[in-house]
PDB file of N, CA and C in Angstrom:
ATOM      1  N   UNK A   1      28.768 -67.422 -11.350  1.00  0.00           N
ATOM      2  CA  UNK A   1      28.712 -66.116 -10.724  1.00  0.00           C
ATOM      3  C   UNK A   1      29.010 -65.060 -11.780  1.00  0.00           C
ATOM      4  N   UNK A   2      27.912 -64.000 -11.653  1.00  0.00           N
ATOM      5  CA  UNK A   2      28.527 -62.927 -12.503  1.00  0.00           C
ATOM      6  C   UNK A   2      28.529 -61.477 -12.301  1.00  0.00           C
ATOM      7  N   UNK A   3      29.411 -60.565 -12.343  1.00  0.00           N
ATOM      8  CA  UNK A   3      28.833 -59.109 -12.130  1.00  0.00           C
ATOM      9  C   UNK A   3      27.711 -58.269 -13.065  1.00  0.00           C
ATOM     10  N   UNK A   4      27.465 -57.325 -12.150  1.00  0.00           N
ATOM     11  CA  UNK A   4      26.478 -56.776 -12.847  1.00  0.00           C
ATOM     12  C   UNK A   4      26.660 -55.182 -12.524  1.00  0.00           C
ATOM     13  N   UNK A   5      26.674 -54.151 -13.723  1.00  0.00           N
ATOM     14  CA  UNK A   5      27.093 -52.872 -13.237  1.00  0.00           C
ATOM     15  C   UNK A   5      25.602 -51.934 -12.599  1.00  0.00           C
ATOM     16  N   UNK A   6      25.845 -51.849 -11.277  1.00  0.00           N
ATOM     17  CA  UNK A   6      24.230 -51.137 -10.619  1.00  0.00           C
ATOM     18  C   UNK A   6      24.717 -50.245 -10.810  1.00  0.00           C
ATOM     19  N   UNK A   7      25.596 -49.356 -10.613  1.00  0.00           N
ATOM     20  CA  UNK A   7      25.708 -47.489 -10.763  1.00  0.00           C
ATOM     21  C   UNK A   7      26.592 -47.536 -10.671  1.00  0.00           C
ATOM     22  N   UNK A   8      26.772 -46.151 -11.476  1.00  0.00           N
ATOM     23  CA  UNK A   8      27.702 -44.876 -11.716  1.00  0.00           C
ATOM     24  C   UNK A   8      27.739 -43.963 -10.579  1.00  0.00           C
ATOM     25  N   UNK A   9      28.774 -44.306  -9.686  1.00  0.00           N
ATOM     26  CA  UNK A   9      28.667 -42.887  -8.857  1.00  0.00           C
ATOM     27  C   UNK A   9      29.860 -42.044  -8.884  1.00  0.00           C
ATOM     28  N   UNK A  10      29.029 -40.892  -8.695  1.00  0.00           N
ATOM     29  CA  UNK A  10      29.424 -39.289  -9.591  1.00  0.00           C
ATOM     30  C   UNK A  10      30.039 -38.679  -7.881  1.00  0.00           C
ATOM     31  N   UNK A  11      30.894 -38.090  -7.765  1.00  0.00           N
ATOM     32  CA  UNK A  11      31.667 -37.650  -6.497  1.00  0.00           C
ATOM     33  C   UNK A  11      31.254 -36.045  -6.548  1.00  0.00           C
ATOM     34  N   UNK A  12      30.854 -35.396  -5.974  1.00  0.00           N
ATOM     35  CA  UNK A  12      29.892 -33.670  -6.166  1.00  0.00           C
ATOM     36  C   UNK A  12      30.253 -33.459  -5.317  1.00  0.00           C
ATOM     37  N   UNK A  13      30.018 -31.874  -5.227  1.00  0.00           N
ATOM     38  CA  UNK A  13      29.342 -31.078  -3.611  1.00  0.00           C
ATOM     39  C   UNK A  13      28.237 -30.469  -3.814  1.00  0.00           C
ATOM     40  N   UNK A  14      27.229 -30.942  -4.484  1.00  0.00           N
ATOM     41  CA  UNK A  14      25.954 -30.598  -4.605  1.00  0.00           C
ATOM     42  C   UNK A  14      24.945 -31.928  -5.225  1.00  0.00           C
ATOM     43  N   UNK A  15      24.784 -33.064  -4.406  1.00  0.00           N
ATOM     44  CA  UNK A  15      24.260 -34.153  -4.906  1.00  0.00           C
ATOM     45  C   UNK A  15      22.854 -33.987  -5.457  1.00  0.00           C
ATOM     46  N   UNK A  16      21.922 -33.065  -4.792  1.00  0.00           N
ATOM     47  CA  UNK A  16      20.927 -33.133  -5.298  1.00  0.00           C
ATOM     48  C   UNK A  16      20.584 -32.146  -6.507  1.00  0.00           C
ATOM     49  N   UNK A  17      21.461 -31.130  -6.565  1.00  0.00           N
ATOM     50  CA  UNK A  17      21.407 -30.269  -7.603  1.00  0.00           C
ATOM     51  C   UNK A  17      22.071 -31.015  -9.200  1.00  0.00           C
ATOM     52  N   UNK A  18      23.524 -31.723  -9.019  1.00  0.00           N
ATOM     53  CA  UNK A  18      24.038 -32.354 -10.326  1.00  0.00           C
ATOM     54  C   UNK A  18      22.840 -34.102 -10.798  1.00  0.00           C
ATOM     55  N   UNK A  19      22.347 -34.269  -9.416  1.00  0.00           N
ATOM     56  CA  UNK A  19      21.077 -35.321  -9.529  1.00  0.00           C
ATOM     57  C   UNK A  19      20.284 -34.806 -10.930  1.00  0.00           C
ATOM     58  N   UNK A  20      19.723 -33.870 -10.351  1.00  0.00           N
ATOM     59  CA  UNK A  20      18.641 -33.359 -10.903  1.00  0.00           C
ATOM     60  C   UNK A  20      19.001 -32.768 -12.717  1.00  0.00           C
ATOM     61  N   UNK A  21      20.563 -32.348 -12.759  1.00  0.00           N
ATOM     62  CA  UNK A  21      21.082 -31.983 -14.194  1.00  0.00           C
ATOM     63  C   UNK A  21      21.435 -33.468 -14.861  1.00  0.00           C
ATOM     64  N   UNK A  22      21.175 -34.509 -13.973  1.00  0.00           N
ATOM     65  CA  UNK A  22      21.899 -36.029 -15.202  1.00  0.00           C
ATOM     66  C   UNK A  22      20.179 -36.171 -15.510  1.00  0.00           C
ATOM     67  N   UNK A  23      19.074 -36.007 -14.197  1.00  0.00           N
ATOM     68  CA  UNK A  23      17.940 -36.794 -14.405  1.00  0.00           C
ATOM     69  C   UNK A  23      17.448 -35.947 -15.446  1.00  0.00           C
ATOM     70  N   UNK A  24      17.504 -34.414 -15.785  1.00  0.00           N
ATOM     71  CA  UNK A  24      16.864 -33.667 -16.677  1.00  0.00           C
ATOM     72  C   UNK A  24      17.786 -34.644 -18.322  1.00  0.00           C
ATOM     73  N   UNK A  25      19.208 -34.281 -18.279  1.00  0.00           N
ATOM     74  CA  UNK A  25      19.810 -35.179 -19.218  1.00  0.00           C
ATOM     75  C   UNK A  25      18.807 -36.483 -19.673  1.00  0.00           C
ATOM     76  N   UNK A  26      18.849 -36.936 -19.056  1.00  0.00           N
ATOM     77  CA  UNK A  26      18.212 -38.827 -19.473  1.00  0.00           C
ATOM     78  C   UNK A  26      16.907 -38.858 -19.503  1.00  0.00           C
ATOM     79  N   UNK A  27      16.068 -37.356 -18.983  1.00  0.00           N
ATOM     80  CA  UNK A  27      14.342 -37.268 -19.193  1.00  0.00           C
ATOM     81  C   UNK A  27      13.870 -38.219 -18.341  1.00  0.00           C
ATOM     82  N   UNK A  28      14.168 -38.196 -17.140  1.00  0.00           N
ATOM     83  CA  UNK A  28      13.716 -38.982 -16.285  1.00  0.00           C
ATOM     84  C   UNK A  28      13.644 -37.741 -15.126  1.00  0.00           C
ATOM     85  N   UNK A  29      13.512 -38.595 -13.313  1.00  0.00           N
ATOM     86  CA  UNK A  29      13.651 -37.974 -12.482  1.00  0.00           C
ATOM     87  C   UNK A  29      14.824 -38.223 -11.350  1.00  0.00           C
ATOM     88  N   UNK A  30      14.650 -37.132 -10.704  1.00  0.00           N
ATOM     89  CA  UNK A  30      15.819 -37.404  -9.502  1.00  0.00           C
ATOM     90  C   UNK A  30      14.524 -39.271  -8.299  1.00  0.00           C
ATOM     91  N   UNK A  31      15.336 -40.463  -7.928  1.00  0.00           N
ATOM     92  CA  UNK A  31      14.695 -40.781  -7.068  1.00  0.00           C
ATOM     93  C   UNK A  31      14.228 -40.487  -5.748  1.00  0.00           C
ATOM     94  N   UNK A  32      13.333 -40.782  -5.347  1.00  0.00           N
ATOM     95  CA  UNK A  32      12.739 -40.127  -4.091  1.00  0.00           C
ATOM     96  C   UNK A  32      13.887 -40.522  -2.928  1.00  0.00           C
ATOM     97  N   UNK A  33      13.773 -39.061  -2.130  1.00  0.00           N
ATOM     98  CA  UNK A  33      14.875 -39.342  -0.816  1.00  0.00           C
ATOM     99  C   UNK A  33      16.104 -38.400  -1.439  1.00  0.00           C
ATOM    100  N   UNK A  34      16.140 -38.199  -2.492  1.00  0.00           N
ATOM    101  CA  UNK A  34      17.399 -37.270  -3.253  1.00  0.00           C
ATOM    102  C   UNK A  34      17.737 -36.046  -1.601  1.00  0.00           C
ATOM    103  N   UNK A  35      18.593 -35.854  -1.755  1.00  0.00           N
ATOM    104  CA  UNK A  35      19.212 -34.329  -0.888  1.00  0.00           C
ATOM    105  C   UNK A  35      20.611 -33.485  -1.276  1.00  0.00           C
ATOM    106  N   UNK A  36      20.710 -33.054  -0.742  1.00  0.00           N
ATOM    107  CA  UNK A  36      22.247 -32.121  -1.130  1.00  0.00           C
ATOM    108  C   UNK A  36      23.100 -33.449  -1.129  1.00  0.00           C
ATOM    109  N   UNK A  37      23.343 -34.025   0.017  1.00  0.00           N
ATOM    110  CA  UNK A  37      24.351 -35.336   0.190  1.00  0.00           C
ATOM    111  C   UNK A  37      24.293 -36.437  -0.643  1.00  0.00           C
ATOM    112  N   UNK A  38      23.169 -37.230  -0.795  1.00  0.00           N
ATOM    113  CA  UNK A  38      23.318 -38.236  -1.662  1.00  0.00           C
ATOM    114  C   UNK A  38      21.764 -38.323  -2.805  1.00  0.00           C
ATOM    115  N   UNK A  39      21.803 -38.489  -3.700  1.00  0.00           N
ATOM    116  CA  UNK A  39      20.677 -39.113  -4.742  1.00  0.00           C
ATOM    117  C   UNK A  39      21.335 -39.675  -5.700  1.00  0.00           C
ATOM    118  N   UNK A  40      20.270 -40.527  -6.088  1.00  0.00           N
ATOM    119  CA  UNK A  40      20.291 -41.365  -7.130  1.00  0.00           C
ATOM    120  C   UNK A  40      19.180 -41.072  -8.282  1.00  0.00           C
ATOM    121  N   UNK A  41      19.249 -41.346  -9.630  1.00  0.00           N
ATOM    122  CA  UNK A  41      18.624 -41.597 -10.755  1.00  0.00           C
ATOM    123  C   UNK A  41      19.257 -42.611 -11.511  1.00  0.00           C
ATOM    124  N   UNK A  42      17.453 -43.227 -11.976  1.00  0.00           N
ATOM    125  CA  UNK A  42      17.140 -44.248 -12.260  1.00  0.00           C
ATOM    126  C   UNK A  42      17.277 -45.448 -12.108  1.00  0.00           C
ATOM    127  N   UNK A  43      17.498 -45.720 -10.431  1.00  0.00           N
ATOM    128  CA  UNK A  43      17.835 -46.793  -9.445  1.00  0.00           C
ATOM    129  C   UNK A  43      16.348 -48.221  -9.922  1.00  0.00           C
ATOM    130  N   UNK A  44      14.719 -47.782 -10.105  1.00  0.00           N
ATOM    131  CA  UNK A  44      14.704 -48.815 -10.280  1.00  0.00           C
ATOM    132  C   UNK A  44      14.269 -48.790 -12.271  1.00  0.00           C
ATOM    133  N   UNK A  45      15.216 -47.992 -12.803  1.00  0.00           N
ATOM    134  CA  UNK A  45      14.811 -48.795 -14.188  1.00  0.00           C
ATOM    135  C   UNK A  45      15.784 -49.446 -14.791  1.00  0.00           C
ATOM    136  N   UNK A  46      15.501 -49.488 -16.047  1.00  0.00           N
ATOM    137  CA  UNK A  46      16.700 -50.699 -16.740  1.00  0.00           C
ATOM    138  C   UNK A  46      17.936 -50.318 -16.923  1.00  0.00           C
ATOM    139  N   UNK A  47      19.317 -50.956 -16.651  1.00  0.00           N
ATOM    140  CA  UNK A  47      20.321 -50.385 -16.604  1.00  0.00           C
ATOM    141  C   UNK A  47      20.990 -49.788 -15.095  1.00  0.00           C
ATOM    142  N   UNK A  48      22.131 -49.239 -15.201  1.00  0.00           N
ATOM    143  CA  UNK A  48      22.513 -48.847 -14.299  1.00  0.00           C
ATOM    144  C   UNK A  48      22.026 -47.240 -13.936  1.00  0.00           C
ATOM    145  N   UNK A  49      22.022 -47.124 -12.615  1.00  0.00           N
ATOM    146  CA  UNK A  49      21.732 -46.123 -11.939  1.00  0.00           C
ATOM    147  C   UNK A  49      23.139 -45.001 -11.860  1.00  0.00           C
ATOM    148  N   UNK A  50      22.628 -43.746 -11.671  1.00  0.00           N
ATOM    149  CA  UNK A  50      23.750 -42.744 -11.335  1.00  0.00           C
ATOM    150  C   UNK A  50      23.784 -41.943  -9.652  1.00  0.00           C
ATOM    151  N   UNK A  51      24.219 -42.431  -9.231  1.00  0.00           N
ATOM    152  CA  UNK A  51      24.231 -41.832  -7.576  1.00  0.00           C
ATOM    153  C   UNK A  51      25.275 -40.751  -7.208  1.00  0.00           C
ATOM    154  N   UNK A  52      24.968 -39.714  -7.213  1.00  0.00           N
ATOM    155  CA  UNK A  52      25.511 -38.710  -6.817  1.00  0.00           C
ATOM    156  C   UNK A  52      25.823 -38.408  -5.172  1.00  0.00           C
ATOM    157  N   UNK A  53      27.156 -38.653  -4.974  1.00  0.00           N
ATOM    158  CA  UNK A  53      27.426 -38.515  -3.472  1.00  0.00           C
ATOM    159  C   UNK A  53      28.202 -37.001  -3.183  1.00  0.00           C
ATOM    160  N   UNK A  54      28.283 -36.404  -2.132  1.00  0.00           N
ATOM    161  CA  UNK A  54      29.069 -34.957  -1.857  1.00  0.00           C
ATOM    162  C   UNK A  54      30.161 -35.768  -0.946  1.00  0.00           C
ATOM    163  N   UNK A  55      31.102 -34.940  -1.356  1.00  0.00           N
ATOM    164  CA  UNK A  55      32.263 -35.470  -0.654  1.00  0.00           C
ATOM    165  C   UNK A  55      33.260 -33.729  -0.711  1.00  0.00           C
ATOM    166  N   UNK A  56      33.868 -34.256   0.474  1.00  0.00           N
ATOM    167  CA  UNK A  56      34.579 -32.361   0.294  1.00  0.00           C
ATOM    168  C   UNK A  56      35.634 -32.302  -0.402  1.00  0.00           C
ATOM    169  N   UNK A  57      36.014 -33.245  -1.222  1.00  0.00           N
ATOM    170  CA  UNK A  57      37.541 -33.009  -1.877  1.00  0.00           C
ATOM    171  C   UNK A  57      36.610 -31.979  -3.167  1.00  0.00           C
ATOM    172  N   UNK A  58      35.402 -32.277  -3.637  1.00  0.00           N
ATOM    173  CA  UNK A  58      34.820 -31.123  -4.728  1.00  0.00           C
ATOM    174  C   UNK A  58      34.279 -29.848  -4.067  1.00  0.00           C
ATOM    175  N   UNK A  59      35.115 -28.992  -5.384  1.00  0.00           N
ATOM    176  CA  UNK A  59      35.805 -29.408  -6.597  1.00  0.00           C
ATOM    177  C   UNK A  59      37.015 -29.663  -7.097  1.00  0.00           C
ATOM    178  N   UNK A  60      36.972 -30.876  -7.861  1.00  0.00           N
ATOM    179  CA  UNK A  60      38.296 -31.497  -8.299  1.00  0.00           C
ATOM    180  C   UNK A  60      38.871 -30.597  -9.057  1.00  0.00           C
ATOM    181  N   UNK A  61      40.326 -30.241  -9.322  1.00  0.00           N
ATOM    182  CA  UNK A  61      40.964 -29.457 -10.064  1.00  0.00           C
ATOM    183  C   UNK A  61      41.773 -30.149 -10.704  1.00  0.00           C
ATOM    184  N   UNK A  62      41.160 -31.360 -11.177  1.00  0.00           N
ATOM    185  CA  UNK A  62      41.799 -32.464 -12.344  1.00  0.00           C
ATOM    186  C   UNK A  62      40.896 -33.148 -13.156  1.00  0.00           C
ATOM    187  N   UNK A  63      40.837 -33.572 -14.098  1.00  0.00           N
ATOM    188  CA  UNK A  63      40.084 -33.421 -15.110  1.00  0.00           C
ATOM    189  C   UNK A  63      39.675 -35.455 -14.905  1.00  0.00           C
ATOM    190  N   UNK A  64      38.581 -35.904 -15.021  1.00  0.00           N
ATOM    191  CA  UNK A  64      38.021 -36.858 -14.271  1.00  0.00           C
ATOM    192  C   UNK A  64      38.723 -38.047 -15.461  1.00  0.00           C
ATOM    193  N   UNK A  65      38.778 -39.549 -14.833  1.00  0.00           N
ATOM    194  CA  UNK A  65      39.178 -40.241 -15.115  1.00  0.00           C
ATOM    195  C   UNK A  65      38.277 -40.903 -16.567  1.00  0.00           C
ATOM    196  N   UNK A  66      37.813 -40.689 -16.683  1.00  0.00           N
ATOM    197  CA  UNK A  66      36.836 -41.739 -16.890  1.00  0.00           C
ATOM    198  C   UNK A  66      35.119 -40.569 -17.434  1.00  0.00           C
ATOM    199  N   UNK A  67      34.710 -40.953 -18.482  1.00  0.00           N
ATOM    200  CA  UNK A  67      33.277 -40.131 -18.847  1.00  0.00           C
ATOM    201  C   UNK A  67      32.183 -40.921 -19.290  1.00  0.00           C
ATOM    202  N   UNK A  68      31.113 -40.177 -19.553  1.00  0.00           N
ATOM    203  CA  UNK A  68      29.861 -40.925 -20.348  1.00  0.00           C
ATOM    204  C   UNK A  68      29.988 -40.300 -21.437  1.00  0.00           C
ATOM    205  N   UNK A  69      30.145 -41.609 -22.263  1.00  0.00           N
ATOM    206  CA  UNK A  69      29.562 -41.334 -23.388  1.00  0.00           C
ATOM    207  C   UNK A  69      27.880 -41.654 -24.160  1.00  0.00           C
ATOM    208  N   UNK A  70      27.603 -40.362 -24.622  1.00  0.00           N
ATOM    209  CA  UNK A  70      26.044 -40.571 -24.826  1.00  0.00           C
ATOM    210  C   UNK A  70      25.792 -40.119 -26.446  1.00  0.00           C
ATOM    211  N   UNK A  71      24.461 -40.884 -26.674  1.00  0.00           N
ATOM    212  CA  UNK A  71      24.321 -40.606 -27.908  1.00  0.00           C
ATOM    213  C   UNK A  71      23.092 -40.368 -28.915  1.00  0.00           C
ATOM    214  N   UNK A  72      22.735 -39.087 -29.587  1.00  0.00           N
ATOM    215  CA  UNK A  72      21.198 -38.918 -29.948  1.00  0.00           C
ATOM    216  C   UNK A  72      21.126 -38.709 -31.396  1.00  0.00           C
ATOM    217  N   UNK A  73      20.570 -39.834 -32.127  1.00  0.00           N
ATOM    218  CA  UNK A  73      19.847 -39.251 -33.704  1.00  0.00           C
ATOM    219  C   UNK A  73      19.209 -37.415 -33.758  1.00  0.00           C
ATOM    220  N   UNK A  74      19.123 -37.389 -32.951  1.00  0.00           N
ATOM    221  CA  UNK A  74      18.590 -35.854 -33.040  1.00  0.00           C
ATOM    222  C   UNK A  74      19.560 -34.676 -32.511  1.00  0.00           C
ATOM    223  N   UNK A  75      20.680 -34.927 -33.041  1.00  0.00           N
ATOM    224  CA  UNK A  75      22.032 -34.511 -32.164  1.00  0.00           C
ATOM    225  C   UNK A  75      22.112 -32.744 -31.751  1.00  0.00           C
ATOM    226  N   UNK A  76      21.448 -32.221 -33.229  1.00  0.00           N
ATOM    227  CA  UNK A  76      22.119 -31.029 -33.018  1.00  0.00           C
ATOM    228  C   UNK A  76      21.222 -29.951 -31.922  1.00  0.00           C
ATOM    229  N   UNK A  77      19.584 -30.554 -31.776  1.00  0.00           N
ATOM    230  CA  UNK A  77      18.927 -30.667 -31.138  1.00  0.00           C
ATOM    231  C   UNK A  77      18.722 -30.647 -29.586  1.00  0.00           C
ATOM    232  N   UNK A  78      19.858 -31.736 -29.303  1.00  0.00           N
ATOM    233  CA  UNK A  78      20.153 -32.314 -28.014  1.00  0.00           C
ATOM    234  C   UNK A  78      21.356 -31.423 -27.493  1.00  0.00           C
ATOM    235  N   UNK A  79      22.101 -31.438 -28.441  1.00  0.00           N
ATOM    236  CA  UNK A  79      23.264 -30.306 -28.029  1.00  0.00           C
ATOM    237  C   UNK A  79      22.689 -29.124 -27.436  1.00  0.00           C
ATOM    238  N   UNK A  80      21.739 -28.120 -28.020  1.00  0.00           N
ATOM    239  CA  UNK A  80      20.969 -27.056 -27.419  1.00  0.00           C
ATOM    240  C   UNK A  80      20.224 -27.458 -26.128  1.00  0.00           C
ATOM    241  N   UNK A  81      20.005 -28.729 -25.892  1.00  0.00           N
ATOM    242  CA  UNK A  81      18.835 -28.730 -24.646  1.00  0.00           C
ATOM    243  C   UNK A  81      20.239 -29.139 -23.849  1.00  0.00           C
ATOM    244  N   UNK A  82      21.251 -29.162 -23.813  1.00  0.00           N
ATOM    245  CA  UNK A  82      21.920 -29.787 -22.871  1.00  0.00           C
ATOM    246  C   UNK A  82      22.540 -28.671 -22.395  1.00  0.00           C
ATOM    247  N   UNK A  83      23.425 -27.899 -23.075  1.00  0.00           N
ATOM    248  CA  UNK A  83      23.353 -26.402 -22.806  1.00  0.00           C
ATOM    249  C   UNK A  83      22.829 -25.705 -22.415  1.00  0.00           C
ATOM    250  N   UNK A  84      21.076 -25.641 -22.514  1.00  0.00           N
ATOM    251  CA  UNK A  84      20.342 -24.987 -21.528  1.00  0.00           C
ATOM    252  C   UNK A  84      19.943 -25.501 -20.600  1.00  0.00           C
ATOM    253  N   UNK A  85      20.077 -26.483 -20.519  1.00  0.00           N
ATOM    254  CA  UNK A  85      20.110 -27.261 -18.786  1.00  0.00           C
ATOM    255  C   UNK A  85      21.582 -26.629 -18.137  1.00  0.00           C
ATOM    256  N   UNK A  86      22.530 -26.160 -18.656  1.00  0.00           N
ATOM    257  CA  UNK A  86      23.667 -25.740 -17.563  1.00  0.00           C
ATOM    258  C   UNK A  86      24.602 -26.463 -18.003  1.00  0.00           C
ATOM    259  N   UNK A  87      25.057 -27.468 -19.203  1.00  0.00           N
ATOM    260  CA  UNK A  87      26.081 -27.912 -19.962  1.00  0.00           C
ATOM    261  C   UNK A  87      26.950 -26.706 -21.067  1.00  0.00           C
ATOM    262  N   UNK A  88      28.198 -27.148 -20.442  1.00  0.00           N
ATOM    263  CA  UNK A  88      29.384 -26.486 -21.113  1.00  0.00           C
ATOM    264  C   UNK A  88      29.935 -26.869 -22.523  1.00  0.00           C
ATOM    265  N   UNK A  89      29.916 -26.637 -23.447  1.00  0.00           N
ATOM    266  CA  UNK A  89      30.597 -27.103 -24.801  1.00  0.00           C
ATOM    267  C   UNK A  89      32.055 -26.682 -24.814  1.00  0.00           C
ATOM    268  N   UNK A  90      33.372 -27.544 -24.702  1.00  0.00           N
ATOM    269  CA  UNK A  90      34.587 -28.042 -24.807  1.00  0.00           C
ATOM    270  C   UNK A  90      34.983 -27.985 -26.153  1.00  0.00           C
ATOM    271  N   UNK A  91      34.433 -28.746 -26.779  1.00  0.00           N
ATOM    272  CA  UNK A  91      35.516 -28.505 -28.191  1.00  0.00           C
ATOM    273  C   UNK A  91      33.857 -29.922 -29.143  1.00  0.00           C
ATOM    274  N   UNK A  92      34.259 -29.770 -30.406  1.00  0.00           N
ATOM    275  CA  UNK A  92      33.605 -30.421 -31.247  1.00  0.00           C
ATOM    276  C   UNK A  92      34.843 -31.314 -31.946  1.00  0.00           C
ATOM    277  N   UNK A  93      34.021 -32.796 -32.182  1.00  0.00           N
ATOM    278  CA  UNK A  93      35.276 -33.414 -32.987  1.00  0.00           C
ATOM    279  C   UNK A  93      34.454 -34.512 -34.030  1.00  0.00           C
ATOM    280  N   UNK A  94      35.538 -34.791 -34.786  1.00  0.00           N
ATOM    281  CA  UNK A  94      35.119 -35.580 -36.042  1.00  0.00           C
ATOM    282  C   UNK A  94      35.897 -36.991 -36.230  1.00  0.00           C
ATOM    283  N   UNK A  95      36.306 -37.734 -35.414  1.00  0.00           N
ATOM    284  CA  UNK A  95      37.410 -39.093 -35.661  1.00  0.00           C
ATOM    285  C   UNK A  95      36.390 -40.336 -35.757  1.00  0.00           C
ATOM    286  N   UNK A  96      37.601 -41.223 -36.416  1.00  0.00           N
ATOM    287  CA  UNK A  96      36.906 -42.683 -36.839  1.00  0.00           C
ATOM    288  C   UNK A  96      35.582 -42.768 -37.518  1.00  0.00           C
ATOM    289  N   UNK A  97      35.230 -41.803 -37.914  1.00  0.00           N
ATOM    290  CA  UNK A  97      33.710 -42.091 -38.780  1.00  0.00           C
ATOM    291  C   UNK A  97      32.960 -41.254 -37.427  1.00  0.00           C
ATOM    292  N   UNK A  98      33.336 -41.077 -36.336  1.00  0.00           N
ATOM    293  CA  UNK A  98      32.279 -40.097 -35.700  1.00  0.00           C
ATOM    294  C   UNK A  98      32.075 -38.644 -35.555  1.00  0.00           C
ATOM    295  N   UNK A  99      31.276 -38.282 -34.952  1.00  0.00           N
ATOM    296  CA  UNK A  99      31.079 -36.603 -34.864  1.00  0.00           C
ATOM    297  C   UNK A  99      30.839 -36.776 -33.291  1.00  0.00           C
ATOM    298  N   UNK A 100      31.170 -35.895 -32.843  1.00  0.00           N
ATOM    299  CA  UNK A 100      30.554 -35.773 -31.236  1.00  0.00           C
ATOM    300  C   UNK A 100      31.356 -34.156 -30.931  1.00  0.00           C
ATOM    301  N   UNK A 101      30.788 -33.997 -29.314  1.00  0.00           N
ATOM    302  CA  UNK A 101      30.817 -33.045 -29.199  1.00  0.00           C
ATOM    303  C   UNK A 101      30.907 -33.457 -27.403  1.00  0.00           C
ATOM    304  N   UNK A 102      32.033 -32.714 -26.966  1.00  0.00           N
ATOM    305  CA  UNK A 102      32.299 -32.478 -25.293  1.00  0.00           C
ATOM    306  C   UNK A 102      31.927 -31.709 -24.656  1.00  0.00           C
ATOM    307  N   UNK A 103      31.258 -31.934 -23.417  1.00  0.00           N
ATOM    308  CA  UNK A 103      30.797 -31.543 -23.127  1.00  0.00           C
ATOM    309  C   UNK A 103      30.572 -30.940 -21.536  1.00  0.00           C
ATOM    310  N   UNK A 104      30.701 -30.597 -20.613  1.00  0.00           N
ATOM    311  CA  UNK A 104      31.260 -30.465 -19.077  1.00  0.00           C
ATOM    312  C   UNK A 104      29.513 -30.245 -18.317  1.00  0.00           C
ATOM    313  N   UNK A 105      29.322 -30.971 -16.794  1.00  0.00           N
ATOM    314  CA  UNK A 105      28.482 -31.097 -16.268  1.00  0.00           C
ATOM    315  C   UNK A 105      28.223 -29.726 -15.659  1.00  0.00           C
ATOM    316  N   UNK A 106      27.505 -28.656 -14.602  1.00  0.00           N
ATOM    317  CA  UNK A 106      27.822 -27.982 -14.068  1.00  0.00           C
ATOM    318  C   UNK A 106      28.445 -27.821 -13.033  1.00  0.00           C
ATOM    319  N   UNK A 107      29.485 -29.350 -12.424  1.00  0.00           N
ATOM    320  CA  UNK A 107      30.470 -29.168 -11.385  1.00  0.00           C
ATOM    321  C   UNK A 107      31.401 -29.593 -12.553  1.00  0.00           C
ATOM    322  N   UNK A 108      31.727 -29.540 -13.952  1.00  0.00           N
ATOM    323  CA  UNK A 108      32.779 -29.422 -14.418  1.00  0.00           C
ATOM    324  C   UNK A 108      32.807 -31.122 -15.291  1.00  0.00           C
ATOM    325  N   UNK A 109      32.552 -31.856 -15.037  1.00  0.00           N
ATOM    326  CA  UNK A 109      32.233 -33.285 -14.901  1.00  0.00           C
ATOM    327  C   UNK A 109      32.326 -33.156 -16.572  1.00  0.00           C
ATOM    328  N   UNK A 110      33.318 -34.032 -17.441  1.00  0.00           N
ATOM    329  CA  UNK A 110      33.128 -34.051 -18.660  1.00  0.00           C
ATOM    330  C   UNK A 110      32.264 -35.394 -19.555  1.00  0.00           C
ATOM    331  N   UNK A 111      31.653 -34.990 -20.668  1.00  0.00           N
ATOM    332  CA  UNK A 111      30.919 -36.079 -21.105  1.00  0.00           C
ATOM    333  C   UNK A 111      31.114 -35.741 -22.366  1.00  0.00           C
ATOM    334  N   UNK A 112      30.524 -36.678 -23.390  1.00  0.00           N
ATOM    335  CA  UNK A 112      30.296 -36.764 -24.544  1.00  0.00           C
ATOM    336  C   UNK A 112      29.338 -37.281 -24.997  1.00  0.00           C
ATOM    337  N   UNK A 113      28.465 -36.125 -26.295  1.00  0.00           N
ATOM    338  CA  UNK A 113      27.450 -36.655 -27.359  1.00  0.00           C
ATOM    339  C   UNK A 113      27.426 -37.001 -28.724  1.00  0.00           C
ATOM    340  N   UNK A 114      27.643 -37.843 -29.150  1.00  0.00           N
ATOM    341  CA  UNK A 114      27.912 -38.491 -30.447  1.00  0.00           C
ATOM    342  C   UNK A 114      26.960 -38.238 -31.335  1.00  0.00           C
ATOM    343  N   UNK A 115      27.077 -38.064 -31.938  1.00  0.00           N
ATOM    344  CA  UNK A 115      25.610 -37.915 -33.367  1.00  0.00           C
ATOM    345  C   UNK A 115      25.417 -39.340 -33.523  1.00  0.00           C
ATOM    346  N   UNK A 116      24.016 -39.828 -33.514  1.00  0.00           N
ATOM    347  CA  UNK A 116      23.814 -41.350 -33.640  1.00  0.00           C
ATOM    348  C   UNK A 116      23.401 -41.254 -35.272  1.00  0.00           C
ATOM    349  N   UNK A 117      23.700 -42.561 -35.761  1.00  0.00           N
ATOM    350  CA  UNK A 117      23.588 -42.637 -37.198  1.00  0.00           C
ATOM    351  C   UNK A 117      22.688 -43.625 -37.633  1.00  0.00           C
TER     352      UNK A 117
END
């Protein structure tokens, strides 16, 4: 017997709107059936899926457990398109041999982009 990770689900009050800012992220789409309440992206491709549910405790006024970390050879690039999708820039950092850069979703949701090498 073994596990297998199907999704990431993201806790919102706008499921189909933060849907639509991970699916622009990953260059994909929101899946069909998406709404304010619940969607998912990239349920049937490789890897795990991200399902965005609304729940009324958002917005959280604590800073989330847990992030994605993501990562693009074309970094400085990606940094600008992520920002103009509605991503927040946090702070820039340089440890262990990496570079990356933090980054907040538009319900606040923090992530990170690494410069790939």
């Amino acid at each position: 017997m073994s596990v297998t990770l199907e999704q990431i689900a993201v806790d919102c009050a706008d499921a189909l709107a933060l849907a639509t800012f991970w699916a622009q992220v990953l260059e994909t789409e929101v899946d069909a059936g998406g709404n304010q309440y619940a969607a998912t992206v990239n349920k049937a491709g490789g890897g795990p899926a991200m399902m965005f549910l609304k729940v009324p405790e958002q917005p959280s006024e604590v800073k989330n457990s847990f992030h994605l970390d993501l990562s693009s050879s074309n970094w400085a690039a990606e940094v600008d398109r992520l920002v103009a999708l509605g991503a927040k820039r946090q702070g820039e950092f340089s440890e262990y041999g990496v570079h990356w850069i933090t980054l907040t979703d538009p319900e606040g949701n923090v992530f990170d982009l690494a410069e790939a090498h």
